[in-house]
Protein backbone atom coordinates (compact mmCIF):
# COMPACT_ATOMS: atom_id res chain seq x y z
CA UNK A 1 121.94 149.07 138.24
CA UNK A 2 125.69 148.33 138.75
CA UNK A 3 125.21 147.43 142.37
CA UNK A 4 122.23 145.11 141.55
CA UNK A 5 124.93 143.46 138.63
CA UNK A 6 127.44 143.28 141.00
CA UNK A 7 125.07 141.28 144.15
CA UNK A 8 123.91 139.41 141.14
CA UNK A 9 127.40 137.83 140.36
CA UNK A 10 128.75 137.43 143.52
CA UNK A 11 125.76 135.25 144.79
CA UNK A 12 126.30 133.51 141.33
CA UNK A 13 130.24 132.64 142.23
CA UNK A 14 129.37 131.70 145.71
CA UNK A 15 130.07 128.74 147.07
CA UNK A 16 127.60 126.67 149.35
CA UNK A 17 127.97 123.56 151.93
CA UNK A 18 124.93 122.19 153.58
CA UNK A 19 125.21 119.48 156.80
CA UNK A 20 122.38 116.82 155.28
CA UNK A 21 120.05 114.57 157.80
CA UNK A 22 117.96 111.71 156.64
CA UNK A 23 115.22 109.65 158.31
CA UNK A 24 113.91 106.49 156.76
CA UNK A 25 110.25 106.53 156.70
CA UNK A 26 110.26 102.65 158.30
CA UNK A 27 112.32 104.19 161.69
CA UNK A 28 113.19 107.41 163.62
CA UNK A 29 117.48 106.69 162.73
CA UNK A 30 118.96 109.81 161.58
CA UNK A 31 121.84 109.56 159.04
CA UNK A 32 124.35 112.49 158.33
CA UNK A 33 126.47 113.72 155.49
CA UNK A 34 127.28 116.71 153.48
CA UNK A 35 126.93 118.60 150.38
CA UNK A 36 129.16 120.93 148.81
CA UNK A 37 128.56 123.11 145.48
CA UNK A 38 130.34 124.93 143.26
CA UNK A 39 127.61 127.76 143.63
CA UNK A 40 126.97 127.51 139.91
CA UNK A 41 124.67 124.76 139.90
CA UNK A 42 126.31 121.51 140.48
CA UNK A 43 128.25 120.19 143.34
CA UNK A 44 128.80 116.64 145.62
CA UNK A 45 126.74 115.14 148.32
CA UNK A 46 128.05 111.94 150.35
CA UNK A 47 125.80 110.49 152.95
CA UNK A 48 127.00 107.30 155.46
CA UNK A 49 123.90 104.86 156.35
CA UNK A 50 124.51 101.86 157.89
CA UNK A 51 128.06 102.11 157.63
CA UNK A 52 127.68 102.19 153.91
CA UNK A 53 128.37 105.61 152.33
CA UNK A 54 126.74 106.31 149.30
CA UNK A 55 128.40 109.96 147.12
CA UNK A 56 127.88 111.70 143.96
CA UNK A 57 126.87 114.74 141.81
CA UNK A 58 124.08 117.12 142.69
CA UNK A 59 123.06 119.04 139.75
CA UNK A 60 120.40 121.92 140.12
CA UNK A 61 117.57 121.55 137.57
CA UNK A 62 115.59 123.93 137.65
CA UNK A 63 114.85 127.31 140.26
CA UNK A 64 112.12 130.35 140.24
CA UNK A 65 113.92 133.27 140.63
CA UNK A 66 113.09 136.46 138.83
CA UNK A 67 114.88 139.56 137.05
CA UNK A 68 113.53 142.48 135.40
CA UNK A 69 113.84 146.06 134.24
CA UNK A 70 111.95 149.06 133.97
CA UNK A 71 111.94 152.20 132.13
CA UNK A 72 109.68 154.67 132.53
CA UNK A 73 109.38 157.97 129.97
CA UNK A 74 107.76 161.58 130.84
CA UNK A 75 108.00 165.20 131.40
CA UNK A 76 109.06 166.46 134.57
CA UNK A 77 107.97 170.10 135.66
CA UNK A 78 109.71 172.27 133.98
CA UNK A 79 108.38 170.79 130.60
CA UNK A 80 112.09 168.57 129.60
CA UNK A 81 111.96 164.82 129.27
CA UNK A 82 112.59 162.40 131.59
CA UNK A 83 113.67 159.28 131.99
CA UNK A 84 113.92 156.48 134.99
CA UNK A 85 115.64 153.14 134.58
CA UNK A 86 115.11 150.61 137.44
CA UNK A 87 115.31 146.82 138.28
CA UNK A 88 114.21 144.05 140.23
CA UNK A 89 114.73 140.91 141.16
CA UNK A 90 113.19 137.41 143.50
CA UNK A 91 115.64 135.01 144.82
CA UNK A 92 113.19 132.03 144.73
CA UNK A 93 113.52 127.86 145.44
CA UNK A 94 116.35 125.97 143.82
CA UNK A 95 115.19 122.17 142.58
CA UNK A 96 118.00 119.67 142.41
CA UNK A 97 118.76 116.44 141.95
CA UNK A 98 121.24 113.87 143.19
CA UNK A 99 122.41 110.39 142.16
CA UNK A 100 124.46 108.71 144.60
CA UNK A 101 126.27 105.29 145.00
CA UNK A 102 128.16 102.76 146.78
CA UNK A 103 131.13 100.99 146.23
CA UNK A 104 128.71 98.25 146.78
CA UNK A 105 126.86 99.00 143.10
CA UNK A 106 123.79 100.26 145.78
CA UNK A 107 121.90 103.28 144.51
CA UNK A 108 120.16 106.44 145.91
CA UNK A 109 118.19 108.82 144.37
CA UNK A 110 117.19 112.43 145.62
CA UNK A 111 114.62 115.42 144.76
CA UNK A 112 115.80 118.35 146.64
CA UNK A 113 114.34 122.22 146.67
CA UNK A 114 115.17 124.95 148.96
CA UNK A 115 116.56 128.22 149.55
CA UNK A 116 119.90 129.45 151.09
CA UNK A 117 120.77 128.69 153.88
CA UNK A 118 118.06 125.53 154.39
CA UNK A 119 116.72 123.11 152.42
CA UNK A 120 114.58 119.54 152.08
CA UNK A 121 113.25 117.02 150.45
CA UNK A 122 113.45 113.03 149.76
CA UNK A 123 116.01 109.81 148.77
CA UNK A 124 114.55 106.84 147.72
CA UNK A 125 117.53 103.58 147.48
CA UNK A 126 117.26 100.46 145.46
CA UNK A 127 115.68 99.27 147.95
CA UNK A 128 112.79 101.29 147.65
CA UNK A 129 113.44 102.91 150.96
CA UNK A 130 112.21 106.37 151.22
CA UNK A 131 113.90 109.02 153.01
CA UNK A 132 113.01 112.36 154.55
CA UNK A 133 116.04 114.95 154.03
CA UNK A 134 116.99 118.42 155.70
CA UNK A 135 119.70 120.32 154.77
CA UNK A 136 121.18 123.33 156.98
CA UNK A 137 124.23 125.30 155.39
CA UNK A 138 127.60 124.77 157.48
């Protein structure tokens, strides 16, 4: 149980950087940028298209991961109780969202999910623009 506690916390303290690539739906341009988090659920992205580069905060929302116990009662075989504690857990998608700007007052907005060390999703600017995002940690 300690070593489950202990996996538990590290991965909680971690820190994370992704490399981020967008395509606009309208054209096959790829634009770069980054992410960086604070492995405890919030962080920065900042992403350069057309020359203009949009940053901000990335906040994760919500996630499906899983933790349990379980403790089981009996007799063993020579008639004395026993007992057997164990746990369990699912690292599962992490849903985020980002808000970034321009010094320009331009606006993009972005629905991510994924696991380490990969991830996806979409932007949408102003503009209505939509764009297709990957994410592959650094």
């Amino acid at each position: 149980m300690k070593r489950a506690f202990a996996f538990g916390l590290s991965f909680a303290l971690t820190a994370c950087a992704y490399n981020v690539s967008m395509m606009p739906r309208d054209s096959g341009k790829i634009y770069t940028g980054s992410l960086h988090g604070n492995g405890m659920g919030s962080g920065s992205m900042t992403v350069s298209i057309d020359g203009v580069v949009y940053s901000g905060p990335v906040v994760r929302v919500a996630s499906n991961d899983t933790f349990g116990f379980a403790t089981a009662y009996g007799v063993n075989s020579r008639g004395q109780s026993a007992t057997a504690i164990s746990s369990a857990s699912s690292i599962g998608d992490k849903y985020a969202k980002a808000f970034l700007s321009s010094a320009d007052g331009h606006g993009l907005r972005c629905d991510l999910v994924g696991q380490f060390p990969t991830a996806g999703g979409i932007c949408v600017d102003d503009q209505r623009r939509v764009y297709d995002v990957v994410m592959v940690a650094k």
